[in-house]
PDB file of N, CA and C in Angstrom:
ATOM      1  N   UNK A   1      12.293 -22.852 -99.021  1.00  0.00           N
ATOM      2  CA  UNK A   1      12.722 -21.756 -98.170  1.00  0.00           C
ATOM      3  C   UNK A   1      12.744 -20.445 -98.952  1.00  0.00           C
ATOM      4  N   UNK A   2      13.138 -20.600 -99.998  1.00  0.00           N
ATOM      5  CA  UNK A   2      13.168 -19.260-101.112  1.00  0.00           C
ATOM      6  C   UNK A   2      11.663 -18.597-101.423  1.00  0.00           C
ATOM      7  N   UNK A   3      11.040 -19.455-101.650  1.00  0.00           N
ATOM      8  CA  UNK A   3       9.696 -18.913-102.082  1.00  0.00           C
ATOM      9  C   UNK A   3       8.608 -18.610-100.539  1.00  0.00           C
ATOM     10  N   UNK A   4       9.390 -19.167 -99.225  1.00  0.00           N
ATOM     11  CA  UNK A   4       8.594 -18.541 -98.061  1.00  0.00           C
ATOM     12  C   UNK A   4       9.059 -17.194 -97.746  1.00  0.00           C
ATOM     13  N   UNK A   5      10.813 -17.121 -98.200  1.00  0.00           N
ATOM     14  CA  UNK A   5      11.041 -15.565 -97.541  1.00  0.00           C
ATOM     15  C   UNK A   5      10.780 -14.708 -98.998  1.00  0.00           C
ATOM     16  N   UNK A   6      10.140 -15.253-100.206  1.00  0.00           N
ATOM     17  CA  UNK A   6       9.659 -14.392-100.653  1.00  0.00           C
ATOM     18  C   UNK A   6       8.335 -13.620-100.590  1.00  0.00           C
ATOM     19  N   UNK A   7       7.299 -15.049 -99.629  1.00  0.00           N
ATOM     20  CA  UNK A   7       5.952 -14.512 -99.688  1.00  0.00           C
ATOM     21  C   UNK A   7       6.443 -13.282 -98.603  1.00  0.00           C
ATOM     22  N   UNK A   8       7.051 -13.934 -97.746  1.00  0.00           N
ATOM     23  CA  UNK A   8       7.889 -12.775 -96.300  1.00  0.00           C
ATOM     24  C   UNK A   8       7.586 -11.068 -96.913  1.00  0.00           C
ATOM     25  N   UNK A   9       8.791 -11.365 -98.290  1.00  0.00           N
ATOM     26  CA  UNK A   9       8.631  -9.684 -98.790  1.00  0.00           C
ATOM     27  C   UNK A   9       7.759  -9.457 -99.482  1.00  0.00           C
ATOM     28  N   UNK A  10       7.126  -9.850 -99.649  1.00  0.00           N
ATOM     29  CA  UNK A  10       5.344  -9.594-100.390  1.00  0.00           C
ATOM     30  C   UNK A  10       4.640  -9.144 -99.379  1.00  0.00           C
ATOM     31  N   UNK A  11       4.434  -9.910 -98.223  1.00  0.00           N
ATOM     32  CA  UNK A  11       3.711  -9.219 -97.047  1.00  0.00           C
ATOM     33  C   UNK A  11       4.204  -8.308 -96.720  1.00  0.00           C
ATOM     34  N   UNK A  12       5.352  -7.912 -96.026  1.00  0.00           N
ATOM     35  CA  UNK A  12       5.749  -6.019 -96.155  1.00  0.00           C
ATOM     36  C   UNK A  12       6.161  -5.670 -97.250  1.00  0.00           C
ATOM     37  N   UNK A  13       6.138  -5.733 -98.331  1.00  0.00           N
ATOM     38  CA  UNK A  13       5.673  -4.918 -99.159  1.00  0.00           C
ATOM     39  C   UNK A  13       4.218  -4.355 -99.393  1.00  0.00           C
ATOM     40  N   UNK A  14       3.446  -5.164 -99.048  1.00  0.00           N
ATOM     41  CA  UNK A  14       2.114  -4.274 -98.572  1.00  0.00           C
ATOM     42  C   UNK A  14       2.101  -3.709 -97.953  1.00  0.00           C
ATOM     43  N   UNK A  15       2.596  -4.291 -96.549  1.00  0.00           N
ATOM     44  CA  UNK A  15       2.696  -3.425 -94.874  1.00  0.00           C
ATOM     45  C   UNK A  15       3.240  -1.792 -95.475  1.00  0.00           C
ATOM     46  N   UNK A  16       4.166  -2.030 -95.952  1.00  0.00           N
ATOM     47  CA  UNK A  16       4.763  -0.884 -96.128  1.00  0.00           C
ATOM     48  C   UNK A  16       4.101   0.110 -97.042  1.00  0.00           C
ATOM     49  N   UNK A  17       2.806  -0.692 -98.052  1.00  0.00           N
ATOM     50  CA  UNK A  17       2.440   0.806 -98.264  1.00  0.00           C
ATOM     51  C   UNK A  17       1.806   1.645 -97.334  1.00  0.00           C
ATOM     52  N   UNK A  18       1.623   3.108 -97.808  1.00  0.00           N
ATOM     53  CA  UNK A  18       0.990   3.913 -96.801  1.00  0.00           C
ATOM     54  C   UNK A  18      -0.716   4.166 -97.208  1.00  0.00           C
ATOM     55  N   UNK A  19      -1.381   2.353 -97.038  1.00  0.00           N
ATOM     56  CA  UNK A  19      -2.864   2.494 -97.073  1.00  0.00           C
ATOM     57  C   UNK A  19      -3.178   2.108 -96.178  1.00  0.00           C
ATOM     58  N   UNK A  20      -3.526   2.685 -94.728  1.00  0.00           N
ATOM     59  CA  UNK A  20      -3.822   2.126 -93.609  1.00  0.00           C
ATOM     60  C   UNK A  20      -3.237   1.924 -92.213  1.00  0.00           C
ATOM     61  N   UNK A  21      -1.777   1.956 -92.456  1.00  0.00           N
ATOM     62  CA  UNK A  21      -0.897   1.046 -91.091  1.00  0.00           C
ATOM     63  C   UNK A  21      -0.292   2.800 -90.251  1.00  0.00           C
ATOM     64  N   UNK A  22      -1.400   3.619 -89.454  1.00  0.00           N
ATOM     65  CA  UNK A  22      -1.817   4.771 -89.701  1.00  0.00           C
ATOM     66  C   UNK A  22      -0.674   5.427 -88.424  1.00  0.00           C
ATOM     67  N   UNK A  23      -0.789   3.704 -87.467  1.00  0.00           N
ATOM     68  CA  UNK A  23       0.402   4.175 -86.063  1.00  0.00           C
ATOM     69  C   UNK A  23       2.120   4.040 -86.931  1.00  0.00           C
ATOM     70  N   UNK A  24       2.282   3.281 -87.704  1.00  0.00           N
ATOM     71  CA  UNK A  24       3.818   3.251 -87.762  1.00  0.00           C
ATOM     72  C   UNK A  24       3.633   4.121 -88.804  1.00  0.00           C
ATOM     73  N   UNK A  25       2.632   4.748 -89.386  1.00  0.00           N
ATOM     74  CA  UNK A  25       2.941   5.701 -90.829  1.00  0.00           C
ATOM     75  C   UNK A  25       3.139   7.567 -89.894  1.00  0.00           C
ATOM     76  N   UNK A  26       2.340   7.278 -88.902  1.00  0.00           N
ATOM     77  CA  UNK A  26       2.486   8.475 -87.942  1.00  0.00           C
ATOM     78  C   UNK A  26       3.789   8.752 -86.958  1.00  0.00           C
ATOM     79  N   UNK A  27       4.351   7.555 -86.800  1.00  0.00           N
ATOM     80  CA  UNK A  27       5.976   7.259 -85.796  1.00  0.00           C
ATOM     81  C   UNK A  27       6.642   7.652 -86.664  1.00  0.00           C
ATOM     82  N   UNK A  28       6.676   7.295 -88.004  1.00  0.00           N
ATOM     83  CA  UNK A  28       7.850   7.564 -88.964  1.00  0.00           C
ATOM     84  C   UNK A  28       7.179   9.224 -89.536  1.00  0.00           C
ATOM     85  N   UNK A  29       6.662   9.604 -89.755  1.00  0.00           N
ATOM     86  CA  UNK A  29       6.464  11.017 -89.740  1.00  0.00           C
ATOM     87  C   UNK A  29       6.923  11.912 -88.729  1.00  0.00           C
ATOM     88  N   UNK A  30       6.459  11.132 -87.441  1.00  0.00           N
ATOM     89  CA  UNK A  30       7.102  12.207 -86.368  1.00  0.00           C
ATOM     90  C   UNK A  30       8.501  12.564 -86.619  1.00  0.00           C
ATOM     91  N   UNK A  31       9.104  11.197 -86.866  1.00  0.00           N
ATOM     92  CA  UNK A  31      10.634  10.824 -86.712  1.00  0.00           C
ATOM     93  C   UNK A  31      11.250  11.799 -88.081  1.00  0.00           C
ATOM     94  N   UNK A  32      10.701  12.078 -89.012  1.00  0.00           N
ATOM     95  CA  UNK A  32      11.601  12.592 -90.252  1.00  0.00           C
ATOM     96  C   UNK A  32      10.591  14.321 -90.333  1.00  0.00           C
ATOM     97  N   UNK A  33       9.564  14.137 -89.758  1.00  0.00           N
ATOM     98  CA  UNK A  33       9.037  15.878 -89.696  1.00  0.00           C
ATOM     99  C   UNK A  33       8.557  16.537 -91.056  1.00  0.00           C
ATOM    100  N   UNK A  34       8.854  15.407 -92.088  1.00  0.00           N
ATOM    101  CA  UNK A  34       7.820  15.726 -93.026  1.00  0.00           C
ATOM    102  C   UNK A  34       6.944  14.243 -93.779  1.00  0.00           C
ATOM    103  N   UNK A  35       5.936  15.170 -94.456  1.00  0.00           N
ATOM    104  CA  UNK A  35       4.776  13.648 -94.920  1.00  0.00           C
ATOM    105  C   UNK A  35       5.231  13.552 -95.772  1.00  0.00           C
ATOM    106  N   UNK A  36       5.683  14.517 -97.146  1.00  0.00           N
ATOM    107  CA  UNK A  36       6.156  14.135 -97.998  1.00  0.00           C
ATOM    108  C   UNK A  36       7.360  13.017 -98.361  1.00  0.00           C
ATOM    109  N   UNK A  37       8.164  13.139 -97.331  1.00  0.00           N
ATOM    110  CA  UNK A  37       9.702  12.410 -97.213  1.00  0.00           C
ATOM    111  C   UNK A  37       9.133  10.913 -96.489  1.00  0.00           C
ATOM    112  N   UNK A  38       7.902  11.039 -95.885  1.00  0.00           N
ATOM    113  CA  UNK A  38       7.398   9.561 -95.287  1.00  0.00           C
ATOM    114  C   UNK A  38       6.897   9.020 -95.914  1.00  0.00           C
ATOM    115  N   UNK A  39       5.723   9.568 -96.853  1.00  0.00           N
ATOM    116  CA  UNK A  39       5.094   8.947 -98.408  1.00  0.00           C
ATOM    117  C   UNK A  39       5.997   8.315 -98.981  1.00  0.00           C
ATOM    118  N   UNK A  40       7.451   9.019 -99.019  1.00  0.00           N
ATOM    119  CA  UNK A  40       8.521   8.887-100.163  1.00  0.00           C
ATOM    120  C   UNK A  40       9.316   7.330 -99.550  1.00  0.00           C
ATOM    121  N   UNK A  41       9.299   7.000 -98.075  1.00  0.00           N
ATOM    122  CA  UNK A  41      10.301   5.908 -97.527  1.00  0.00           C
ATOM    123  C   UNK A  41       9.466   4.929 -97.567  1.00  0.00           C
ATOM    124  N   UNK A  42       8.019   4.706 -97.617  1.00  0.00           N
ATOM    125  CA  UNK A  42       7.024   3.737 -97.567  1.00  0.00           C
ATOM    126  C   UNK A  42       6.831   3.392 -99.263  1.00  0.00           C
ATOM    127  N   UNK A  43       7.014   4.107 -99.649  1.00  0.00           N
ATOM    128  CA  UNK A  43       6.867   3.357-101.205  1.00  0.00           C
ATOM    129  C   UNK A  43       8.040   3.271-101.442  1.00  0.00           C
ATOM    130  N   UNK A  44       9.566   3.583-100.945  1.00  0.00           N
ATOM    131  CA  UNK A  44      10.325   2.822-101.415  1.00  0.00           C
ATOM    132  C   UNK A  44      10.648   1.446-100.460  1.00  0.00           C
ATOM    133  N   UNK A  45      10.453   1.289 -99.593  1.00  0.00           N
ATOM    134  CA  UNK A  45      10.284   0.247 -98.777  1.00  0.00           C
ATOM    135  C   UNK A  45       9.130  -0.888 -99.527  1.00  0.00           C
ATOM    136  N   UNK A  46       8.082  -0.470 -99.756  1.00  0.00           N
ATOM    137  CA  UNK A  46       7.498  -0.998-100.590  1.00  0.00           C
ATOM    138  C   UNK A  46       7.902  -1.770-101.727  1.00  0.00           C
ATOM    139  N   UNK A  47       8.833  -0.925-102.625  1.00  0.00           N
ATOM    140  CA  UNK A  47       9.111  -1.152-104.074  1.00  0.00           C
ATOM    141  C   UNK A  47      10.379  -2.511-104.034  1.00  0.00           C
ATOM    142  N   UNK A  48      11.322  -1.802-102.538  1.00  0.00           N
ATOM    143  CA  UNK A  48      12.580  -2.970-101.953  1.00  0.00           C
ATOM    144  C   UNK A  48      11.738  -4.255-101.670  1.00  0.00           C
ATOM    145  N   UNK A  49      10.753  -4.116-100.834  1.00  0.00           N
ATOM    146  CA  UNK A  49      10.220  -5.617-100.608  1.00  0.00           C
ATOM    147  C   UNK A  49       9.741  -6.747-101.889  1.00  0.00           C
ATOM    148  N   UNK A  50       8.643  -5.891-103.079  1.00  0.00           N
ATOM    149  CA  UNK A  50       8.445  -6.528-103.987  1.00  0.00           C
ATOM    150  C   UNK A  50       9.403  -7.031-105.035  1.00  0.00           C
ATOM    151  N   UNK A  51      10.563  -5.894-104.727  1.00  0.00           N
ATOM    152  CA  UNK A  51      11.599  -6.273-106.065  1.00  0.00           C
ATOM    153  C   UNK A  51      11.909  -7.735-105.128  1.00  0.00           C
ATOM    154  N   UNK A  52      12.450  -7.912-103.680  1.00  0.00           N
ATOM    155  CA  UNK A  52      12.715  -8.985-103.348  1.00  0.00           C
ATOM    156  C   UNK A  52      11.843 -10.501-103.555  1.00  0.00           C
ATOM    157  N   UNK A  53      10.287  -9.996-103.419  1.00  0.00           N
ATOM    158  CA  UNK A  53       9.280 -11.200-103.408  1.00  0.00           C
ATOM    159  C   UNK A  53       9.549 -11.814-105.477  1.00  0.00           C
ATOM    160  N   UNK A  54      10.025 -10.379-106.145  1.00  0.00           N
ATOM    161  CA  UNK A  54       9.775 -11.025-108.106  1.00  0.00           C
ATOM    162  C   UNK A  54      11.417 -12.000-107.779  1.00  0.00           C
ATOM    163  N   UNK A  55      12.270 -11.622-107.192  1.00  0.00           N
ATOM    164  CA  UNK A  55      13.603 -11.521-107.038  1.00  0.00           C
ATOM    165  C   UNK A  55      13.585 -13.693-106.277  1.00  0.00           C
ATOM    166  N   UNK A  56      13.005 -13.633-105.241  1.00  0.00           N
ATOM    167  CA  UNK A  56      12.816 -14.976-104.694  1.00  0.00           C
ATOM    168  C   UNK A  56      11.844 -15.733-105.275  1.00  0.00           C
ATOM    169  N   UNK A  57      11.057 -15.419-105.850  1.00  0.00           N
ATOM    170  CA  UNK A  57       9.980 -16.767-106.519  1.00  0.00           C
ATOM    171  C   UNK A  57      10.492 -16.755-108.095  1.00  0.00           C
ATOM    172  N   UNK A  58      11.345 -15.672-108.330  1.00  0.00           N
ATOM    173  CA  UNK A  58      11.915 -16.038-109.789  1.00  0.00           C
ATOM    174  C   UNK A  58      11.113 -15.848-111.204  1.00  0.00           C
ATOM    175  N   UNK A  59      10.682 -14.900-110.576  1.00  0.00           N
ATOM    176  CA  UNK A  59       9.005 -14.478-111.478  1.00  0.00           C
ATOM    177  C   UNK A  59       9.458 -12.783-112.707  1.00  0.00           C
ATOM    178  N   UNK A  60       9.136 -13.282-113.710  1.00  0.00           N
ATOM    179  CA  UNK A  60       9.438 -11.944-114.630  1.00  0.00           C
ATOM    180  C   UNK A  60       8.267 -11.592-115.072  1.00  0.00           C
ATOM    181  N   UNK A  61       8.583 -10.156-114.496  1.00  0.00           N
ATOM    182  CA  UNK A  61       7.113  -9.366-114.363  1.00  0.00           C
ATOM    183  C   UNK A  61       6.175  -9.242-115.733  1.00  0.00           C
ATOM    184  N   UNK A  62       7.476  -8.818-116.923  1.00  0.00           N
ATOM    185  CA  UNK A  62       7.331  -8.056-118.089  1.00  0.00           C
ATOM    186  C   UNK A  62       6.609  -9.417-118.894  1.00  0.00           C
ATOM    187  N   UNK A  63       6.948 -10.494-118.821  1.00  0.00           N
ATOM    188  CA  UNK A  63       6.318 -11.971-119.627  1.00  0.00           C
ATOM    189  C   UNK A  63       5.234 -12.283-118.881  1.00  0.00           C
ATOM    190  N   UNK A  64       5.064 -12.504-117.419  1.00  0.00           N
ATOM    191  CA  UNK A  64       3.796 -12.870-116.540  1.00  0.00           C
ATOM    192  C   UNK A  64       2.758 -11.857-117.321  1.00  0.00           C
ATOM    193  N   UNK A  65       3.299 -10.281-117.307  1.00  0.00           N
ATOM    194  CA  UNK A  65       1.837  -9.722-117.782  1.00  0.00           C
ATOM    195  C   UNK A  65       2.135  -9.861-119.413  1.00  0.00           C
ATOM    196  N   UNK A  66       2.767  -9.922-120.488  1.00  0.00           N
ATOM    197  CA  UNK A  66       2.060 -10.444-121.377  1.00  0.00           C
ATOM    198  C   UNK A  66       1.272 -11.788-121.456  1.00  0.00           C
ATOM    199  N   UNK A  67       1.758 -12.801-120.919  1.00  0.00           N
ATOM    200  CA  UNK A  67       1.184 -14.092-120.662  1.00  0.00           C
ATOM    201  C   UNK A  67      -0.680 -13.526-120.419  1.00  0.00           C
ATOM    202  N   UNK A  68      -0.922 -12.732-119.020  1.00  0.00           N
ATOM    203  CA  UNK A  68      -1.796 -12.491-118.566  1.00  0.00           C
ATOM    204  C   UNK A  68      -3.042 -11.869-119.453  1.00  0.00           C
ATOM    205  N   UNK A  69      -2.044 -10.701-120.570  1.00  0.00           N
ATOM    206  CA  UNK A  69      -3.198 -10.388-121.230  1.00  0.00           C
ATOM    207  C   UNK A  69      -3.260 -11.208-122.411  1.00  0.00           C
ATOM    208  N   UNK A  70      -2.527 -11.626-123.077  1.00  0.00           N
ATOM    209  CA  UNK A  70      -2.648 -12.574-124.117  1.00  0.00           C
ATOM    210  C   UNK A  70      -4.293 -13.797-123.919  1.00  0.00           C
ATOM    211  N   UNK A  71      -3.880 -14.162-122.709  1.00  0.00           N
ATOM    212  CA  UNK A  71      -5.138 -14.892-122.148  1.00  0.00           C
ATOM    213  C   UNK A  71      -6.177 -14.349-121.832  1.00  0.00           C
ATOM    214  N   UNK A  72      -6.517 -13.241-121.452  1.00  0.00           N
ATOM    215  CA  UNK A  72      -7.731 -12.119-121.477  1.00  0.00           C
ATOM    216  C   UNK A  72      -8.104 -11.994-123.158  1.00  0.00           C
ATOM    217  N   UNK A  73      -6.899 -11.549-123.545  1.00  0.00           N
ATOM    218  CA  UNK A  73      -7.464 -11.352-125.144  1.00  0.00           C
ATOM    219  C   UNK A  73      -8.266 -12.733-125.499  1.00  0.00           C
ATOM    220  N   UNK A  74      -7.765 -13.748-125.558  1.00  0.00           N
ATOM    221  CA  UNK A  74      -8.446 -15.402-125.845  1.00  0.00           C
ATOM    222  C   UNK A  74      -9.459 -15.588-125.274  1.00  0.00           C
ATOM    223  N   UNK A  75      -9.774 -15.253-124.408  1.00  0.00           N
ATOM    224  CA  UNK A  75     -11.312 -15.233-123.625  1.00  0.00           C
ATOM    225  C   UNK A  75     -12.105 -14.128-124.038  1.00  0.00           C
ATOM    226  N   UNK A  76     -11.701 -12.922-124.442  1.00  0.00           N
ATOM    227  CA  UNK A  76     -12.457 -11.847-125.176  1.00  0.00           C
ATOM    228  C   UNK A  76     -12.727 -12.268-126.671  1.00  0.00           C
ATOM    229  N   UNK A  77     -11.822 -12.942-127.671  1.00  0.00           N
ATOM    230  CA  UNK A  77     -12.103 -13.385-129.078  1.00  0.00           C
ATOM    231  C   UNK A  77     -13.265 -14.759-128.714  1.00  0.00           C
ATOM    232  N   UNK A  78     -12.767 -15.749-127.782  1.00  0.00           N
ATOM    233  CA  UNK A  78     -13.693 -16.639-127.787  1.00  0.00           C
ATOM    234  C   UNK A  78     -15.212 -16.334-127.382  1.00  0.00           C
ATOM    235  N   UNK A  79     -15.429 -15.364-126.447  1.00  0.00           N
ATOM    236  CA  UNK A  79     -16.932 -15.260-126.646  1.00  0.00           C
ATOM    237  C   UNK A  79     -16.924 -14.618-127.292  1.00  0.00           C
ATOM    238  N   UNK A  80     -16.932 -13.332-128.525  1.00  0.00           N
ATOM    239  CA  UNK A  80     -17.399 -12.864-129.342  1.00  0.00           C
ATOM    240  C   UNK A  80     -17.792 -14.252-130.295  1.00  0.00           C
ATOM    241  N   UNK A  81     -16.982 -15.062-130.383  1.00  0.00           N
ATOM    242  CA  UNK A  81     -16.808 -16.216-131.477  1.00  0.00           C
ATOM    243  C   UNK A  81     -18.543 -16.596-131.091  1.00  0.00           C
ATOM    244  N   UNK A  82     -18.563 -17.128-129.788  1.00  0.00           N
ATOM    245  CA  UNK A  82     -19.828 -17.439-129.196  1.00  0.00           C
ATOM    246  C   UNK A  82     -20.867 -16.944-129.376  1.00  0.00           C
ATOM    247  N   UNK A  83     -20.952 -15.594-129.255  1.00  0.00           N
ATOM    248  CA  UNK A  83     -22.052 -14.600-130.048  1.00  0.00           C
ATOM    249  C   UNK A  83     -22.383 -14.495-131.221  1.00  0.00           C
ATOM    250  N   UNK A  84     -21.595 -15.094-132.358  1.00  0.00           N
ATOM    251  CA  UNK A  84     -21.699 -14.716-133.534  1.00  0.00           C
ATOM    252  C   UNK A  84     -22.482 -16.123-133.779  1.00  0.00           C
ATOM    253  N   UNK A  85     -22.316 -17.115-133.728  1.00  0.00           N
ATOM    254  CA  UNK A  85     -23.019 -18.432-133.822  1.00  0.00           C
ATOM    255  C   UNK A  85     -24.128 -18.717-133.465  1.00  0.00           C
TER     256      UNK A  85
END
C-alpha cells in the first residue's frame, strides 16, 4: 500500500509540472492573475508530490545517485579496459 500511494505522488508530481497540462495550468492562472505565482505553485506542488513518492518508497536520493554514477563510472573504465587489449 505504501509504495502504490507513492507511485500515486510520482504521478502528480509530474501532472503538476507546468510541461503541458495547458487547461488546469490556464484555470490556475486565471484564478491567482499572475504566471509567475502559477509557475511558482506547480513546481511547488511538484516538489510536495516527489518529496512524498522519495518519502513512501523509502528511497535516498543523495546514495541512489552516487550508487548510479559509481556504476556509469565502471562501465566507462571497463570499456576503455576493452579498447586497450
Amino acid at each position: 500500500m505504501r509504495e502504490r500511494l507513492g507511485t500515486i505522488s510520482l504521478a502528480l508530481c509530474v501532472f503538476f509540472l507546468p510541461l503541458g497540462y495547458d487547461l488546469v495550468f490556464w484555470m490556475v492562472q486565471e484564478l491567482t492573475g499572475s504566471y509567475g505565482l502559477t509557475i511558482f505553485l506547480f513546481y511547488v506542488l511538484s516538489a510536495v508530490f516527489f518529496g512524498f513518492y522519495i518519502y513512501l518508497h523509502k528511497k535516498n536520493p543523495i546514495s541512489h545517485t552516487k550508487d548510479k554514477v559509481k556504476e556509469k563510472k565502471d562501465q566507462i573504465k571497463s570499456k576503455f579496459k576493452k579498447k586497450e587489449l
